[in-house]
Every structure is written in structure tokens, then in C-alpha cells.
PDB file of N, CA and C in Angstrom:
ATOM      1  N   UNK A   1      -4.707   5.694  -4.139  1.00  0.00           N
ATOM      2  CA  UNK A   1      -4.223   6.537  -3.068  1.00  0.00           C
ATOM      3  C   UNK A   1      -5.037   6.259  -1.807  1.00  0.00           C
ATOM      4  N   UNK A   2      -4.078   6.070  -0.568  1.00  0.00           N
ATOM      5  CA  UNK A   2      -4.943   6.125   0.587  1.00  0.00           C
ATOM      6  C   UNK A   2      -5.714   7.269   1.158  1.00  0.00           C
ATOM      7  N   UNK A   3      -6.950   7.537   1.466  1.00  0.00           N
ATOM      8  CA  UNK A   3      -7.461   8.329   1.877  1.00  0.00           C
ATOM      9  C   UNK A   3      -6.516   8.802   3.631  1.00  0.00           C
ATOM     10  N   UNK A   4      -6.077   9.597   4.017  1.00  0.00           N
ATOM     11  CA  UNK A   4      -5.047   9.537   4.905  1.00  0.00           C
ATOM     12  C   UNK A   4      -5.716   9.590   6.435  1.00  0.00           C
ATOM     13  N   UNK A   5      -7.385   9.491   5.919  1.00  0.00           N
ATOM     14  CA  UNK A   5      -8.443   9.211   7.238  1.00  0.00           C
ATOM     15  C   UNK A   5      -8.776   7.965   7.840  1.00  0.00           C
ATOM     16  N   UNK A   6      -8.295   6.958   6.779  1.00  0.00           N
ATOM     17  CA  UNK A   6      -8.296   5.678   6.996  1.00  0.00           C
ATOM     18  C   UNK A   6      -6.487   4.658   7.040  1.00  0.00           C
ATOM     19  N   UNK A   7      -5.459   5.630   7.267  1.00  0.00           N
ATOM     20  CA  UNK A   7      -4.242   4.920   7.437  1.00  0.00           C
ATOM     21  C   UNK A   7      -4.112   3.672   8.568  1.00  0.00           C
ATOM     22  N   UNK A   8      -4.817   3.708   9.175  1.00  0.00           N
ATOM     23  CA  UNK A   8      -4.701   2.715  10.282  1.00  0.00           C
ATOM     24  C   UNK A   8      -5.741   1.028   9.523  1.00  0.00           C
ATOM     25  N   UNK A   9      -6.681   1.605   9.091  1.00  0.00           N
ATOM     26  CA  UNK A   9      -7.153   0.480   8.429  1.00  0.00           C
ATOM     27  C   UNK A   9      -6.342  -0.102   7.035  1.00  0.00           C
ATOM     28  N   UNK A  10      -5.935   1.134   6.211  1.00  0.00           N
ATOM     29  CA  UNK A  10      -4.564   0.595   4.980  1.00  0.00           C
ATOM     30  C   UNK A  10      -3.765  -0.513   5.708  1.00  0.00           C
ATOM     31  N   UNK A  11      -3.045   0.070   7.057  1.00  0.00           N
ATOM     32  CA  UNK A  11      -1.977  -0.880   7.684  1.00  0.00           C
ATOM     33  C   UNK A  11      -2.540  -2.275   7.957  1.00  0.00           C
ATOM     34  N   UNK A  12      -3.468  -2.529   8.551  1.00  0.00           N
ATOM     35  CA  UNK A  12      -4.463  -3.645   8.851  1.00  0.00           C
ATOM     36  C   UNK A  12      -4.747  -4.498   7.520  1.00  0.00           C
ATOM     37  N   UNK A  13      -5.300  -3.792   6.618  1.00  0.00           N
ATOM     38  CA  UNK A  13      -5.225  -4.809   4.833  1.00  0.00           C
ATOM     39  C   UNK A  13      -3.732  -5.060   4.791  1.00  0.00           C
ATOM     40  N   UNK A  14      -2.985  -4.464   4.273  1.00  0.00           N
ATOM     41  CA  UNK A  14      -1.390  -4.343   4.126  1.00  0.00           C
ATOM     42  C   UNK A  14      -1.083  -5.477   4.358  1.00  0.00           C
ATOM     43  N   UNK A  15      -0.847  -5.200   5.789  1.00  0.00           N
ATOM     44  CA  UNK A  15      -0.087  -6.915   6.893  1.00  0.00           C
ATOM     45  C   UNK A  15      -0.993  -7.836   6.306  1.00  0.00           C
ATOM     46  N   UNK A  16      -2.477  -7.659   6.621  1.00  0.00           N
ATOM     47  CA  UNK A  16      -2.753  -9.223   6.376  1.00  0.00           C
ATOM     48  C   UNK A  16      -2.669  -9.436   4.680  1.00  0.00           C
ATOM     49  N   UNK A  17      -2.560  -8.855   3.328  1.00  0.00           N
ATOM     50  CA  UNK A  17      -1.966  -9.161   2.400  1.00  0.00           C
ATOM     51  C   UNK A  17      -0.550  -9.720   2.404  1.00  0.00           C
ATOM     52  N   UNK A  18       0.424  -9.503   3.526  1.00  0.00           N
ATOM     53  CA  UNK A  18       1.676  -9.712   3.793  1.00  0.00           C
ATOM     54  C   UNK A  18       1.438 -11.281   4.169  1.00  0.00           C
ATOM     55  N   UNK A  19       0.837 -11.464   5.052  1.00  0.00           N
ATOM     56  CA  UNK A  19       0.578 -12.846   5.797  1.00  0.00           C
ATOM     57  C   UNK A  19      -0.234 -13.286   4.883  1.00  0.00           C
ATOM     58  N   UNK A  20      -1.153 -13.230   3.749  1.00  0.00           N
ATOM     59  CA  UNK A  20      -1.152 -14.033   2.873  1.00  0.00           C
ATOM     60  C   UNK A  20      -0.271 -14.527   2.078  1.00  0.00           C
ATOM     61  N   UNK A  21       0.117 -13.242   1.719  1.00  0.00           N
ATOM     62  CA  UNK A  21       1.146 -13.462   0.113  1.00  0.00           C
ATOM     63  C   UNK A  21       2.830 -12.871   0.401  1.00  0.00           C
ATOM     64  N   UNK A  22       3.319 -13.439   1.715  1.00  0.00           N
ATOM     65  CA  UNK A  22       4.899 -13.118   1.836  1.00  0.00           C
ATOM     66  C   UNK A  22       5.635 -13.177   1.242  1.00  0.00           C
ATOM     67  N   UNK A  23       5.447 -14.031  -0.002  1.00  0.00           N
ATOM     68  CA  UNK A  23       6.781 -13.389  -0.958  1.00  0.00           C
ATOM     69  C   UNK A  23       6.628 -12.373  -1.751  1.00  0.00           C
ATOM     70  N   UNK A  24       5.460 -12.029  -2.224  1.00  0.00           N
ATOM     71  CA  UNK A  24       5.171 -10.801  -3.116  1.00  0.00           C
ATOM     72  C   UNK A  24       5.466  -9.389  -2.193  1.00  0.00           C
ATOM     73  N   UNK A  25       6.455  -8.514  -3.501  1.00  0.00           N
ATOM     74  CA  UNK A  25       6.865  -7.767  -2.866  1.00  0.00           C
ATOM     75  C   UNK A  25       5.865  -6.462  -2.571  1.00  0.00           C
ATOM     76  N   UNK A  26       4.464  -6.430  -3.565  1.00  0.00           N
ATOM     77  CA  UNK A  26       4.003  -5.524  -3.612  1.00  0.00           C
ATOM     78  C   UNK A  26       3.063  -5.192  -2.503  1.00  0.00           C
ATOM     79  N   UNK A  27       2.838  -6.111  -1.556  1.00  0.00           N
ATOM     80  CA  UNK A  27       2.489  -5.471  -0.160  1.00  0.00           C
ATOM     81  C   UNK A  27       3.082  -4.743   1.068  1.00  0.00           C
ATOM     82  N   UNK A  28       4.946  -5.328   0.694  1.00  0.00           N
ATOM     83  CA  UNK A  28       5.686  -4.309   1.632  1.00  0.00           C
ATOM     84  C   UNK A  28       5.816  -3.180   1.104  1.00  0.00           C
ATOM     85  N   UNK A  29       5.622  -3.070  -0.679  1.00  0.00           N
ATOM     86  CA  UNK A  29       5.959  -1.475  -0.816  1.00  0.00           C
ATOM     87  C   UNK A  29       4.787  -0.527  -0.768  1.00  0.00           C
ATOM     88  N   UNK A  30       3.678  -1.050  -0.471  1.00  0.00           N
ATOM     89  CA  UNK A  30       2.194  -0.497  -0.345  1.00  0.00           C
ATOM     90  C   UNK A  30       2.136  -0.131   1.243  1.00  0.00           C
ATOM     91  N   UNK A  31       2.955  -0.905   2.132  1.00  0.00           N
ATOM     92  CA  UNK A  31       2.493  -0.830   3.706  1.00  0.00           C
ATOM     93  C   UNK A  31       3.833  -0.018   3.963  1.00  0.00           C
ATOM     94  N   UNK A  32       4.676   0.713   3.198  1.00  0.00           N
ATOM     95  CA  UNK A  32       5.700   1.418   3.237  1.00  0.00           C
ATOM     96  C   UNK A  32       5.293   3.014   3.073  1.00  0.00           C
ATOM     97  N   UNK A  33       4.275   2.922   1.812  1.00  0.00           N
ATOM     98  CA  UNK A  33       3.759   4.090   1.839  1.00  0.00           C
ATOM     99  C   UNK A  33       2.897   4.404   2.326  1.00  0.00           C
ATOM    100  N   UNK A  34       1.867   3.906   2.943  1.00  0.00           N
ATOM    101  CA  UNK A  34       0.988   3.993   3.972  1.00  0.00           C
ATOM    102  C   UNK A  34       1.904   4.288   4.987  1.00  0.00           C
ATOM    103  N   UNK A  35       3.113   3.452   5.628  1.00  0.00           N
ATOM    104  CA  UNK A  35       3.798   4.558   6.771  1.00  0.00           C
ATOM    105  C   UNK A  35       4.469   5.627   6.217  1.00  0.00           C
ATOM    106  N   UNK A  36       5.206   6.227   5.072  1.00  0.00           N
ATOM    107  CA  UNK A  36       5.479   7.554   4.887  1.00  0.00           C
ATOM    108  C   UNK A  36       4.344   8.529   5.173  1.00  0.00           C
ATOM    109  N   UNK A  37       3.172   8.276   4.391  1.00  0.00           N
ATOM    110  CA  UNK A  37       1.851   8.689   4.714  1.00  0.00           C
ATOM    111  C   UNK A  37       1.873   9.237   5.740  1.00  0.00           C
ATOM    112  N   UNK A  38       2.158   8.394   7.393  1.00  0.00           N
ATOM    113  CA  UNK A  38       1.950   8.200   8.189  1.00  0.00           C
ATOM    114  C   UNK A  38       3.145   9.500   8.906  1.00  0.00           C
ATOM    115  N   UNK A  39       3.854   9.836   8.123  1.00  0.00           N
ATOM    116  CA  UNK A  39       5.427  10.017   8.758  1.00  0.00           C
ATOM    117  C   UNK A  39       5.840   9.440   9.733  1.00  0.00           C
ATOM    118  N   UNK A  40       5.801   7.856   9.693  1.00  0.00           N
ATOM    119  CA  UNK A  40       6.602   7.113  10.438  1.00  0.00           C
ATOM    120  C   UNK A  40       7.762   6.260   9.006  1.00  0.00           C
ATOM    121  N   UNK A  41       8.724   7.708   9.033  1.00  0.00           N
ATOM    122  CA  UNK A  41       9.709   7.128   7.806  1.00  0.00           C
ATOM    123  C   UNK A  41      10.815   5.663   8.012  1.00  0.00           C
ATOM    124  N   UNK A  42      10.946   5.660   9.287  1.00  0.00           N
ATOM    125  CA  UNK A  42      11.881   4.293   9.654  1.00  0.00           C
ATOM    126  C   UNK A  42      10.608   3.475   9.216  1.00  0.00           C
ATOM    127  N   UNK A  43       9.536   2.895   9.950  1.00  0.00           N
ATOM    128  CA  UNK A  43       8.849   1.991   9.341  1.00  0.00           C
ATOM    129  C   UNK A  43       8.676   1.737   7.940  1.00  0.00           C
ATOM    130  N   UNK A  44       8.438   3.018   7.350  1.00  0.00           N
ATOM    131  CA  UNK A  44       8.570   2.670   5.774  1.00  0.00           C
ATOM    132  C   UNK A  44       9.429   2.144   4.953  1.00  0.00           C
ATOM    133  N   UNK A  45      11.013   2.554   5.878  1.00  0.00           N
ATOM    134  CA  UNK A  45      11.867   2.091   4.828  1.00  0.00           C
ATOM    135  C   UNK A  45      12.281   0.753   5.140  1.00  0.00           C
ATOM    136  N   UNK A  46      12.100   0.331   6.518  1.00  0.00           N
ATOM    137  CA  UNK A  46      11.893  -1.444   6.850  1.00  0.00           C
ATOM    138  C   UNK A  46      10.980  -1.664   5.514  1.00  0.00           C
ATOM    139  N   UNK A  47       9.438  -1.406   5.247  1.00  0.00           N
ATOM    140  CA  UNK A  47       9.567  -2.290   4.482  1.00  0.00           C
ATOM    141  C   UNK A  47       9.358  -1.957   3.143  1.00  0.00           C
ATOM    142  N   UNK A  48       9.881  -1.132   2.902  1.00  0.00           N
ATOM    143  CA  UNK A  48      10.596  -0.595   1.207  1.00  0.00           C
ATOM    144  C   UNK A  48      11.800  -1.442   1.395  1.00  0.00           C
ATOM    145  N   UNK A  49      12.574  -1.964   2.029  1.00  0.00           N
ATOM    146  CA  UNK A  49      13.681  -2.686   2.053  1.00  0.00           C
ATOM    147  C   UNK A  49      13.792  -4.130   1.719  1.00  0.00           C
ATOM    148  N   UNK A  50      12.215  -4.863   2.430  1.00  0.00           N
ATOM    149  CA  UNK A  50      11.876  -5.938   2.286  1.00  0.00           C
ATOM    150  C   UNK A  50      11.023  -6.107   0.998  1.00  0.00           C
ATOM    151  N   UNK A  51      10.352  -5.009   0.275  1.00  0.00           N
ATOM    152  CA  UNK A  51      10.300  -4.947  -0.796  1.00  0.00           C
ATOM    153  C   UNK A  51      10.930  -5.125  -2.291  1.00  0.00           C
ATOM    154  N   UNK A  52      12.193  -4.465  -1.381  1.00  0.00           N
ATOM    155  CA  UNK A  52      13.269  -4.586  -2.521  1.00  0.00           C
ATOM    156  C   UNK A  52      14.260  -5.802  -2.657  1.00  0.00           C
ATOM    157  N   UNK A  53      14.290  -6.178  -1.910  1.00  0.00           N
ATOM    158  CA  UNK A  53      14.688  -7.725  -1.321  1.00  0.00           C
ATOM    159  C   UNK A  53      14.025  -8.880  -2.186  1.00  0.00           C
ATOM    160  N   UNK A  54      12.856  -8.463  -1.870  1.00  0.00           N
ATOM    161  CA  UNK A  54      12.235 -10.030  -3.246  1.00  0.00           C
ATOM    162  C   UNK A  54      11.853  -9.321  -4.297  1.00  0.00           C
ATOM    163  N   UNK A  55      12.319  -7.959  -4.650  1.00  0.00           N
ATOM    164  CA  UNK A  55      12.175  -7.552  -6.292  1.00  0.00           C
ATOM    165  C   UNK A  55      12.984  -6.434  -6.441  1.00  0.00           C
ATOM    166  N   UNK A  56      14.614  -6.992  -6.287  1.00  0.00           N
ATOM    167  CA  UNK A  56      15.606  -5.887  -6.315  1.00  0.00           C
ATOM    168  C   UNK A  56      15.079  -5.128  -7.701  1.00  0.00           C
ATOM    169  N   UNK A  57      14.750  -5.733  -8.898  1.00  0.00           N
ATOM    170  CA  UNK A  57      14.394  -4.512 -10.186  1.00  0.00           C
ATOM    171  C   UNK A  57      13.203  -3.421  -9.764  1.00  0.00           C
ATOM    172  N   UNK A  58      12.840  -3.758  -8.608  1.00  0.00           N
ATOM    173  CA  UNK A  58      11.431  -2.252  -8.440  1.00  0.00           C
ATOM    174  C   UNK A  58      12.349  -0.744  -8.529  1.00  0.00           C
ATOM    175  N   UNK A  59      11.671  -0.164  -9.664  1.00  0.00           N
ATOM    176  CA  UNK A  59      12.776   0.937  -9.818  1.00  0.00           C
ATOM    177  C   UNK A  59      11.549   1.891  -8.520  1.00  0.00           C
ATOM    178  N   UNK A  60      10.334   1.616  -8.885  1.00  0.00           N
ATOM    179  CA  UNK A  60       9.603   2.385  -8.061  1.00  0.00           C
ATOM    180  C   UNK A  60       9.764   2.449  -6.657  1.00  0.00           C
ATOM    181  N   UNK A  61      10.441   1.281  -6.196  1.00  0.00           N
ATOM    182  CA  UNK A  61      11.003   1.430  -4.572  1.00  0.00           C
ATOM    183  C   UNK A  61      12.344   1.968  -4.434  1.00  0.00           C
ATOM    184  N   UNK A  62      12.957   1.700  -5.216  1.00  0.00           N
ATOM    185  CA  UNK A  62      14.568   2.316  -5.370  1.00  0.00           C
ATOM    186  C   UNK A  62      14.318   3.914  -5.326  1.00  0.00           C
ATOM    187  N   UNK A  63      13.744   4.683  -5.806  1.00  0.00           N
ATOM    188  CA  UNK A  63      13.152   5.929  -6.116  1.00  0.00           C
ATOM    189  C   UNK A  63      12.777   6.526  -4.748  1.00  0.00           C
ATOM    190  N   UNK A  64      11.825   5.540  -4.123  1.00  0.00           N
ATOM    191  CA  UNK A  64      11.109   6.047  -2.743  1.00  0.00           C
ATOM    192  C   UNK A  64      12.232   6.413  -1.963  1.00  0.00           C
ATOM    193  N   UNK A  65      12.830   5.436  -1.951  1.00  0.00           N
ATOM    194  CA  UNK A  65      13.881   5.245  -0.929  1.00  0.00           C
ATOM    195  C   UNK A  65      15.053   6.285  -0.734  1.00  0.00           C
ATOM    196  N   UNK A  66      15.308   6.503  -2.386  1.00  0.00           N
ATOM    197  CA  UNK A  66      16.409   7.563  -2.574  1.00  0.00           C
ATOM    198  C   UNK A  66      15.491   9.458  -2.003  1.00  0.00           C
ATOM    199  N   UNK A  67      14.413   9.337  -2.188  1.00  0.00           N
ATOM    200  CA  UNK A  67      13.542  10.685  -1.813  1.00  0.00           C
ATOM    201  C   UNK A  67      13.451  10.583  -0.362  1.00  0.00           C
ATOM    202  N   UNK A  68      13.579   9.430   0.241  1.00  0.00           N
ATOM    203  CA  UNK A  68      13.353   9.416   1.366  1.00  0.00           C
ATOM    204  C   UNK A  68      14.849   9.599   2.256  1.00  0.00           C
ATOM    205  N   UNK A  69      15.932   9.286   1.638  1.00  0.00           N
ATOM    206  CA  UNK A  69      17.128   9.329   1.861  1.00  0.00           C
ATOM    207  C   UNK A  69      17.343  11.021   1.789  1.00  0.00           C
ATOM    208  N   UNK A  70      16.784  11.723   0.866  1.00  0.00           N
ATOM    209  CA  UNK A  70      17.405  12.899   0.273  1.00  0.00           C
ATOM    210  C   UNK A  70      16.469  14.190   1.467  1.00  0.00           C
ATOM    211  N   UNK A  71      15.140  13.365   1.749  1.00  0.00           N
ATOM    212  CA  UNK A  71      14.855  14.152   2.662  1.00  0.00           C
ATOM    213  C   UNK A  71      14.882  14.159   4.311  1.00  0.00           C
ATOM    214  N   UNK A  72      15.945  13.977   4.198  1.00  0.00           N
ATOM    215  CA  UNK A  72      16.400  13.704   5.440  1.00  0.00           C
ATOM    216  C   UNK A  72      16.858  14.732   6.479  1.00  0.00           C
TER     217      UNK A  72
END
């Protein structure tokens, strides 16, 4: 869990895990919840989207997404 005192530094690891490892999906769905965190929900679901994109079976992003849909 991110400590929610340090979200700006989560985002900073995040991306540059992204720009290491761009096809793995598990840094867009980590820098997704760091922006829900954030309540910046459009950013999150950009990349809960791109998450789900190179690992349509993540039931755990499918889930986010639908809670995030439902709380709308």
C-alpha cells in the first residue's frame, strides 16, 4: 500500500518502471492506483486500460474499473 504522503514519489517509481518494462502490465495497474489514491480517476482509468490491454485476463483490473465505473 502507498503511504498517501508519498503519492507523488509512487508516480515517479511507477513511470520510470513503465519506461523500463513497457510491456508489463503491472506498472500501469500500480500507477492507476496511485492515481485513484490520488482522486485523479480519469488518469487511473487511462492506465487501468493500458493495463488491461497487455493482460486482458487481469480480473484484478477488470474489478477496479467496474468500482470505478459504479462510482460514478
Amino acid at each position: 500500500m502507498v503511504n498517501i504522503n508519498r503519492l507523488r514519489d509512487a508516480v515517479d517509481i511507477f513511470k520510470l518502471n513503465i519506461e523500463e518494462h513497457p510491456e508489463a502490465s503491472s506498472p500501469y495497474y500500480c500507477l492507476g492506483d496511485v492515481y485513484m489514491m490520488a482522486g485523479r480517476n480519469k488518469l487511473a482509468m487511462k492506465y487501468y486500460e493500458k493495463s488491461l490491454d497487455l493482460n486482458p485476463e487481469n480480473e484484478t483490473v477488470l474489478k477496479m474499473m467496474e468500482k470505478m465505473n459504479h462510482s460514478k
